[in-house]
Protein backbone atom coordinates (compact mmCIF):
# COMPACT_ATOMS: atom_id res chain seq x y z
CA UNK A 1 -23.55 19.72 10.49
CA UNK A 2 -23.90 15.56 10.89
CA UNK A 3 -23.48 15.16 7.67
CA UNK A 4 -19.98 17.03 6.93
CA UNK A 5 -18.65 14.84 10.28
CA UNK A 6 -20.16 11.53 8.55
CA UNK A 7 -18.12 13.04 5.58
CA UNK A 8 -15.04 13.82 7.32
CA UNK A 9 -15.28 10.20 9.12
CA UNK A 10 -16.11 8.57 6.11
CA UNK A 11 -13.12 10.13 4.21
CA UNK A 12 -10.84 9.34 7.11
CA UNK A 13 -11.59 5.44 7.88
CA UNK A 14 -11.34 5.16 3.57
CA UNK A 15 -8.08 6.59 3.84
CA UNK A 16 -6.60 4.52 6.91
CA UNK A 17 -7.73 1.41 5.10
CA UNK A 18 -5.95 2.20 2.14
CA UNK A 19 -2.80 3.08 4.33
CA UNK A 20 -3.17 -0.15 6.17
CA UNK A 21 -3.36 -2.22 2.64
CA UNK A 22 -0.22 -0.19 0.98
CA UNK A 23 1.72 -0.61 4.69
CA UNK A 24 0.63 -4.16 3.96
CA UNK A 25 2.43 -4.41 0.41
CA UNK A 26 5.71 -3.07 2.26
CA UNK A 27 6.07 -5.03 5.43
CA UNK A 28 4.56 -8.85 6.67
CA UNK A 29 1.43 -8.69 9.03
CA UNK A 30 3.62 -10.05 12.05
CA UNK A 31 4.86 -6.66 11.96
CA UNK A 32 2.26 -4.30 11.73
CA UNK A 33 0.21 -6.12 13.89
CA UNK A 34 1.10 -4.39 17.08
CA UNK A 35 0.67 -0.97 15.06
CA UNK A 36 -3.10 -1.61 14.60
CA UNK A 37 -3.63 -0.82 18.38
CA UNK A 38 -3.07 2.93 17.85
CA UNK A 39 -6.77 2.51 16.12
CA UNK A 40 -8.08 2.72 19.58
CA UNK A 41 -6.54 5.99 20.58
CA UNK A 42 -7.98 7.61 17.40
CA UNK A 43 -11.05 6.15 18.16
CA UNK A 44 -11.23 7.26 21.53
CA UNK A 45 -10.43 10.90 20.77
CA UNK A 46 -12.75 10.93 17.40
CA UNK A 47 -15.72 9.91 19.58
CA UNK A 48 -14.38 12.60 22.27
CA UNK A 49 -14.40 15.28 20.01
CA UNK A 50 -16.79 14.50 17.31
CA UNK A 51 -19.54 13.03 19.74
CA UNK A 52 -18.13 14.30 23.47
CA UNK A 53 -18.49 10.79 24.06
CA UNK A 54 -15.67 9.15 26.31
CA UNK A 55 -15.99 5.50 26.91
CA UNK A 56 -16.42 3.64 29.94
CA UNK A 57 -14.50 1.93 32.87
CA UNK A 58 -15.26 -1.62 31.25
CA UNK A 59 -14.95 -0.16 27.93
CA UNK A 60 -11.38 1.11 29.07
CA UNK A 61 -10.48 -2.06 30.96
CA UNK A 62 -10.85 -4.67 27.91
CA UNK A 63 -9.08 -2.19 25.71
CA UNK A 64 -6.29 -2.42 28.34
CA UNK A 65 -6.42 -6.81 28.27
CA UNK A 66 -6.98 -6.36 24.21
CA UNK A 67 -3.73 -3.97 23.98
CA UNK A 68 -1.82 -5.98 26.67
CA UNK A 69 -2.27 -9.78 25.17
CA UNK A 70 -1.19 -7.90 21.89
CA UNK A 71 1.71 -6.69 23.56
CA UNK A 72 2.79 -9.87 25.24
CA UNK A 73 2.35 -11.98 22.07
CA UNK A 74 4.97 -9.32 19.92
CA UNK A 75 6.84 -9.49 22.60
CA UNK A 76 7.10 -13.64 23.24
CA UNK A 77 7.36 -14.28 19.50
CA UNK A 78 10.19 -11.29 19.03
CA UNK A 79 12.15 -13.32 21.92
CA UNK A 80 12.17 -16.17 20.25
């Protein structure tokens, strides 16, 4: 059974990458940027189902700073 989920994830991360690099082709960085956060809600819910691993409080709370800074930087360099 491990080995059809290390199949499964394997297939998945090769095909986000190549998503990210045609997305890439289409639109600057600047832009797509803030995007790349939704990584850690897949994350999260891959390790949740595929491992019924959830991660912890400090886990949880430098996500939140990580997402947040990300958020604030869009957000100062779309006001000016």
């Amino acid at each position: 059974m491990l080995p059809t989920y290390l199949g499964v994830m394997a297939n998945g991360g090769m095909a986000g990458h190549f998503l990210l690099i045609r997305a890439m082709a289409f639109a600057p960085a600047s832009t797509l940027s803030p995007l790349i956060y939704v990584q850690l809600v897949w994350a999260t819910l891959m390790g949740w189902l595929v491992f019924g691993d959830l991660p912890g409080a400090s886990a949880i709370g430098g996500a939140a700073i990580i997402v947040a800074s990300g958020l604030l930087s869009a957000w100062l360099a779309h006001r000016r």
